[in-house]
C-alpha atoms as a PDB file:
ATOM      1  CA  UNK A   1     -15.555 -19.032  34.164  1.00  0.00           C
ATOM      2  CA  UNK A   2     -14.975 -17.540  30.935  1.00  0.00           C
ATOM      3  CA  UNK A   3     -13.482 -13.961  30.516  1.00  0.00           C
ATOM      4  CA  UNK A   4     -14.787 -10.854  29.713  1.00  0.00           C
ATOM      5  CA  UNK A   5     -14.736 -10.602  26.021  1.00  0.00           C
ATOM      6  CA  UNK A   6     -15.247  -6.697  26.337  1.00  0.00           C
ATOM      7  CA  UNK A   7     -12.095  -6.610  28.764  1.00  0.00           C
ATOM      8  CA  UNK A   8      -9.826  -6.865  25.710  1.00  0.00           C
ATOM      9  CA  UNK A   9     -11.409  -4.451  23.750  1.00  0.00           C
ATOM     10  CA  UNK A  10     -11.333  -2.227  26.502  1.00  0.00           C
ATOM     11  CA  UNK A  11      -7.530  -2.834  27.141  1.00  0.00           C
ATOM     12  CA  UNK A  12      -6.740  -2.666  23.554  1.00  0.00           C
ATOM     13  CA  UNK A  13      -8.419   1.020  23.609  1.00  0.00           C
ATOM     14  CA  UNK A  14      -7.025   2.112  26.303  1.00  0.00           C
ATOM     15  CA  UNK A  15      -3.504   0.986  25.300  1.00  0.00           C
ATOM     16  CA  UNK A  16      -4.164   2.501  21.709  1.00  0.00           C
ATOM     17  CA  UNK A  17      -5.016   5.923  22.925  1.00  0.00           C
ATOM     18  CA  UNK A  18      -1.740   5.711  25.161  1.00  0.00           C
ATOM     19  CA  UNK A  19       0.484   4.814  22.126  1.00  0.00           C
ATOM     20  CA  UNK A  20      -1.366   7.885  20.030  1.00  0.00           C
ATOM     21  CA  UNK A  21      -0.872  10.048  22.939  1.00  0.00           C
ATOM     22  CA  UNK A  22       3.557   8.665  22.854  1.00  0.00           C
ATOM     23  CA  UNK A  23       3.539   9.510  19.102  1.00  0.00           C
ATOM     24  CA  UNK A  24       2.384  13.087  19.497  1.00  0.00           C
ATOM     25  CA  UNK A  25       4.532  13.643  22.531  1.00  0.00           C
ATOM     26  CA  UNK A  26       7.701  11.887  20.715  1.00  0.00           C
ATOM     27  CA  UNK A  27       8.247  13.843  17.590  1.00  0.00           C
ATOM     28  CA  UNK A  28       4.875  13.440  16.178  1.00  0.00           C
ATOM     29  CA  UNK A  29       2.620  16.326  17.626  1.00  0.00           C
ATOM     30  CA  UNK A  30      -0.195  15.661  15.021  1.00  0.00           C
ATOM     31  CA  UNK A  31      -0.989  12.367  15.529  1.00  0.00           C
ATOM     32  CA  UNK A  32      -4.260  11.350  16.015  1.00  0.00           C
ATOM     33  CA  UNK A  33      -3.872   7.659  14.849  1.00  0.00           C
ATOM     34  CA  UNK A  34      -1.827   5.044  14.963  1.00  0.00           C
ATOM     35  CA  UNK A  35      -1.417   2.013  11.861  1.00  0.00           C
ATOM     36  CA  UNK A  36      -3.101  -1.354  12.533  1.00  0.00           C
ATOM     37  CA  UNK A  37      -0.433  -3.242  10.431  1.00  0.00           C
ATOM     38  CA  UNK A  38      -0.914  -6.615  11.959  1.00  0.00           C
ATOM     39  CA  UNK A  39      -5.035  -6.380  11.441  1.00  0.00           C
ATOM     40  CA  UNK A  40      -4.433  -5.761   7.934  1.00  0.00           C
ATOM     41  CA  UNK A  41      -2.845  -8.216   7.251  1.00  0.00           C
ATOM     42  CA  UNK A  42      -5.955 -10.523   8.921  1.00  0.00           C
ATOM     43  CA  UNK A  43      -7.984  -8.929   6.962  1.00  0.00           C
ATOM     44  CA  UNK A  44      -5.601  -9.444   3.471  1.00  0.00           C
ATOM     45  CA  UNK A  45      -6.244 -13.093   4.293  1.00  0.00           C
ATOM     46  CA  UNK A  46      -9.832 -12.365   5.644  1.00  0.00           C
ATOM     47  CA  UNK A  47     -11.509 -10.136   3.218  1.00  0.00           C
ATOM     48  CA  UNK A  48      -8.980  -9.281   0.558  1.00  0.00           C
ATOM     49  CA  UNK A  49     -11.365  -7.135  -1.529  1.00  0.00           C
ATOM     50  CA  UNK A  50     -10.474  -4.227   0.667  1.00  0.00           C
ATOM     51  CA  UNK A  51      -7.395  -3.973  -0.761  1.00  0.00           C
ATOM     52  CA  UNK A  52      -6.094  -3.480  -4.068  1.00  0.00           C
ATOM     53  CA  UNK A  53      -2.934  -6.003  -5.051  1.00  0.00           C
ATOM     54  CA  UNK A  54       0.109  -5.938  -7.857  1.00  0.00           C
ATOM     55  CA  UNK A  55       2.397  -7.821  -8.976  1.00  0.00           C
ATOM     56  CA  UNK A  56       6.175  -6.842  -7.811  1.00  0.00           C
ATOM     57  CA  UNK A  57       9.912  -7.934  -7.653  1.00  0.00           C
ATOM     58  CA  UNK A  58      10.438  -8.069  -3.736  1.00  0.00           C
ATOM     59  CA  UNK A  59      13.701  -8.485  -2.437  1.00  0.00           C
ATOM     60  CA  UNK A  60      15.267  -7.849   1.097  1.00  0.00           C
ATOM     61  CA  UNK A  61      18.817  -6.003   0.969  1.00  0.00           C
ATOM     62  CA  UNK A  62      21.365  -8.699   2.936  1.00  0.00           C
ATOM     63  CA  UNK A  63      24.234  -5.940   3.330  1.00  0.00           C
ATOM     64  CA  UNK A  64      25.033  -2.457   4.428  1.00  0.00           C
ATOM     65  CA  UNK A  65      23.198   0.153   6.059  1.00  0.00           C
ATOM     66  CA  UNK A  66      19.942  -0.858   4.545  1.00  0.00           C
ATOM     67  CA  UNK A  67      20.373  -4.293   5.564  1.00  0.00           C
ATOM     68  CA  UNK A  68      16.775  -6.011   6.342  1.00  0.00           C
ATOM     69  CA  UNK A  69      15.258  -3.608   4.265  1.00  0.00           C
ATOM     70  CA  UNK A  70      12.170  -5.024   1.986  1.00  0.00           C
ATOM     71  CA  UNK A  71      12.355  -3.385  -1.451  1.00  0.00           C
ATOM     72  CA  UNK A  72       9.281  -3.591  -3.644  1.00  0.00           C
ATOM     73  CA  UNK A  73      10.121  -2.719  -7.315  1.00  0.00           C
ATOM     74  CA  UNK A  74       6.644  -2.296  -9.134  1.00  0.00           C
ATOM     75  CA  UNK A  75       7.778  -0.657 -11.957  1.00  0.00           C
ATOM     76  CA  UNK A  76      11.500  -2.348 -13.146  1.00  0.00           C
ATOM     77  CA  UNK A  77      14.294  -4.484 -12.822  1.00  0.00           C
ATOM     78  CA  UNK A  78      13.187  -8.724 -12.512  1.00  0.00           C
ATOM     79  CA  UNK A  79      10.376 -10.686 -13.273  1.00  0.00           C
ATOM     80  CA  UNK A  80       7.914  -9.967 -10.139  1.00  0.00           C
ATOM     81  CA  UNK A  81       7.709 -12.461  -7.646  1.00  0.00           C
ATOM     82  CA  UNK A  82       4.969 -11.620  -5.549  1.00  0.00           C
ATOM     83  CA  UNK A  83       1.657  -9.794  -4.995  1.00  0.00           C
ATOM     84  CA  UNK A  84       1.761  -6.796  -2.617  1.00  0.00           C
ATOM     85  CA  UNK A  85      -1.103  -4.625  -1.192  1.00  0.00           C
ATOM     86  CA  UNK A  86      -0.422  -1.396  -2.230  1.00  0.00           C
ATOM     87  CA  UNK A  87      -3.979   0.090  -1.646  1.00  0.00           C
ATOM     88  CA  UNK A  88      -6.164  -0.025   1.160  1.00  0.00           C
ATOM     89  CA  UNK A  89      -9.950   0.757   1.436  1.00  0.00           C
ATOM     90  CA  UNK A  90      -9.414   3.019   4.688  1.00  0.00           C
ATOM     91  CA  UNK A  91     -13.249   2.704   5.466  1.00  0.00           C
ATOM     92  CA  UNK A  92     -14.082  -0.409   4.417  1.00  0.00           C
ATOM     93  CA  UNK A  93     -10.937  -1.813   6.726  1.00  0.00           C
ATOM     94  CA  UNK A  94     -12.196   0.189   9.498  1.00  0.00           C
ATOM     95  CA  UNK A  95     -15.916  -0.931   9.506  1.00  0.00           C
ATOM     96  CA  UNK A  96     -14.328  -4.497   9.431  1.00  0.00           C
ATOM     97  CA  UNK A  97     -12.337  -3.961  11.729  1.00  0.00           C
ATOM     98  CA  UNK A  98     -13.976  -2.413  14.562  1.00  0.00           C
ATOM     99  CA  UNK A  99     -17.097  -4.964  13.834  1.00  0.00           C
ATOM    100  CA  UNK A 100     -15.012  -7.990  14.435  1.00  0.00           C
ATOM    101  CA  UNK A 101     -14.099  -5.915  17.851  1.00  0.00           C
ATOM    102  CA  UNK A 102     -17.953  -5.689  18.588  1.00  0.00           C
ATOM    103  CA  UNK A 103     -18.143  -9.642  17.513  1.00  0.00           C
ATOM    104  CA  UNK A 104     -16.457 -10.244  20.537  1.00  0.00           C
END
């Protein structure tokens, strides 16, 4: 028997609305949304004319209190060594988004 599709979408609702709801309790009393980092970048691979890319020297600090940090120089310093996003199309992402929900 195969599952619900619509169970997960439900679920992932629900469970969205709960996290929103932690923010604005936590320290963050004007929520009202939460970011979808890990569905961007889906959609970077997916449909990556909803964002806007540029080239960038990326490197990730190895010591001190900043260690793990990503730092994206865009404007100095080495030769760039990747793309980044660095714009979105906020409605463009979410009518992709929520119709690959209702593809379900």
């Amino acid at each position: 028997m195969a599952a619900d599709p619509h169970g997960f979408v439900s679920f992932a609702g629900r469970y969205s609305v709960a996290w929103i709801d932690h923010l604005a309790q936590t320290g963050e009393p004007d929520t009202d949304s939460m970011p979808l980092h890990d569905p961007l970048a889906v959609a970077a691979v997916t449909r990556p004319d909803l964002l806007t890319f540029v080239d960038a020297h990326v490197s990730v600090q190895l010591e001190g209190v900043a260690r793990g940090v990503l730092i994206a120089d865009q404007h100095s310093g080495p030769t760039p060594n990747a793309r980044i996003a660095a714009e979105v199309d906020p409605d463009g992402f979410a009518e992709h988004f929520t119709g690959c929900l209702r593809r379900l």
